[in-house]
Protein backbone atom coordinates (compact mmCIF):
# COMPACT_ATOMS: atom_id res chain seq x y z
CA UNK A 1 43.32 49.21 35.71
CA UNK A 2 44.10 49.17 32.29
CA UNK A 3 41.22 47.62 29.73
CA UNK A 4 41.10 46.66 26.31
CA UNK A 5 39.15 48.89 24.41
CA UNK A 6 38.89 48.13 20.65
CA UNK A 7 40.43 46.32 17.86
CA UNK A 8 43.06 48.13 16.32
CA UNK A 9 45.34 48.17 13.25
CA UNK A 10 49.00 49.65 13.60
CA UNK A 11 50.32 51.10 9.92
CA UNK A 12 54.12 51.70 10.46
CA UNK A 13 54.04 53.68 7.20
CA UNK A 14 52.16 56.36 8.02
CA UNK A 15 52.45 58.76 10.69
CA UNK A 16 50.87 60.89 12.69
CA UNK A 17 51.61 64.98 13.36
CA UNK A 18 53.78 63.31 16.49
CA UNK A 19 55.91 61.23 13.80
CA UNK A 20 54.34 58.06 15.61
CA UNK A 21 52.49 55.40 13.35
CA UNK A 22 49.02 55.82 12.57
CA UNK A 23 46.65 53.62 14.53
CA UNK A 24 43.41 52.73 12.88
CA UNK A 25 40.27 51.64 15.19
CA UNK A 26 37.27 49.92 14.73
CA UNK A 27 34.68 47.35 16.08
CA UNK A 28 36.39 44.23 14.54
CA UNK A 29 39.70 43.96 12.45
CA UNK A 30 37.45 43.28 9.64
CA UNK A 31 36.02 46.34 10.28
CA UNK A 32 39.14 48.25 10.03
CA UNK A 33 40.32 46.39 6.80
CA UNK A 34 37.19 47.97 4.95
CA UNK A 35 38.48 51.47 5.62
CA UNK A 36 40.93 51.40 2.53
CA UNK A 37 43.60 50.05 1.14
CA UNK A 38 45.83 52.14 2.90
CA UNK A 39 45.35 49.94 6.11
CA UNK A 40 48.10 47.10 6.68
CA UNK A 41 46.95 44.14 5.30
CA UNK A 42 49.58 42.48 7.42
CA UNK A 43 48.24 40.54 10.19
CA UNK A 44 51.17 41.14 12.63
CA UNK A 45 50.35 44.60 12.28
CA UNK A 46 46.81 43.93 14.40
CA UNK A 47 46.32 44.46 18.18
CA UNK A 48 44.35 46.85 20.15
CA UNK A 49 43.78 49.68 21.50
CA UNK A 50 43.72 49.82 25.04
CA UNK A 51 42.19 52.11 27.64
CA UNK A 52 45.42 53.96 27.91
CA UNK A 53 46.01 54.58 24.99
CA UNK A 54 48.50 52.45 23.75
CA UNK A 55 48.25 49.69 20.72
CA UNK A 56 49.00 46.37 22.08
CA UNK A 57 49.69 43.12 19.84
CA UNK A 58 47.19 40.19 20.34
CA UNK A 59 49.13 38.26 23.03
CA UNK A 60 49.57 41.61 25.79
CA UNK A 61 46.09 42.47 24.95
CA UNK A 62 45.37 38.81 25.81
CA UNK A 63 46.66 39.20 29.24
CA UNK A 64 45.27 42.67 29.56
CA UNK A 65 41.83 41.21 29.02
CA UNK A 66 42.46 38.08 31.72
CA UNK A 67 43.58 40.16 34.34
CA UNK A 68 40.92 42.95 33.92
CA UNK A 69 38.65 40.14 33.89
CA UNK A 70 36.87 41.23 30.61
CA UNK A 71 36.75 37.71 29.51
CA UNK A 72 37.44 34.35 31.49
CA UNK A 73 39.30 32.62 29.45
CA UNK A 74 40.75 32.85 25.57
CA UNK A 75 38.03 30.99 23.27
CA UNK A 76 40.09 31.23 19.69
CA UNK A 77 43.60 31.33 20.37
CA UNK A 78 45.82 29.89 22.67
CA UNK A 79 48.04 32.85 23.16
CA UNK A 80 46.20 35.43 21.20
CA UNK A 81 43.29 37.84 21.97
CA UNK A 82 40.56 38.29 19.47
CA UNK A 83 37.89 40.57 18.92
CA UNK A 84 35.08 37.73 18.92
CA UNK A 85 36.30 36.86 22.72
CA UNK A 86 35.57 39.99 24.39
CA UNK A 87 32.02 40.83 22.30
């Protein structure tokens, strides 16, 4: 079953050796932001990273969470996963 793993910041401007954007990781989104100012500063640009790899927006990793039963229910958001609800 699929998990969330971390927060995670998509940058559609840079890319990887595989020509995919660059995903940038870290603890909390906050977290991330510190990194530099070549992060995305652009809040639709934040999801997570999930335990198969791929970057999911707020709202999949929202359901992600639910039905791995990592949290019980979303504490900040009606629609949207944070960081703060799963540690």
């Amino acid at each position: 079953m699929e998990r969330i793993l971390c927060a995670a910041i998509c940058n559609p401007e840079e890319f990887d050796m595989a020509d995919k954007p660059l995903i940038y990781c870290g603890y909390r989104h906050n977290n991330i932001l510190w990194q530099g100012k070549h992060v995305s500063r652009n809040s639709y640009h934040q999801g997570f990273l999930t335990s198969s790899g791929r970057f999911v927006s707020r709202e999949i990793a929202a359901s992600i969470a639910l039905r791995a039963k990592q949290i019980n229910e979303l504490q900040f958001s009606d629609e949207d996963l944070f960081s703060e609800d799963l540690y």
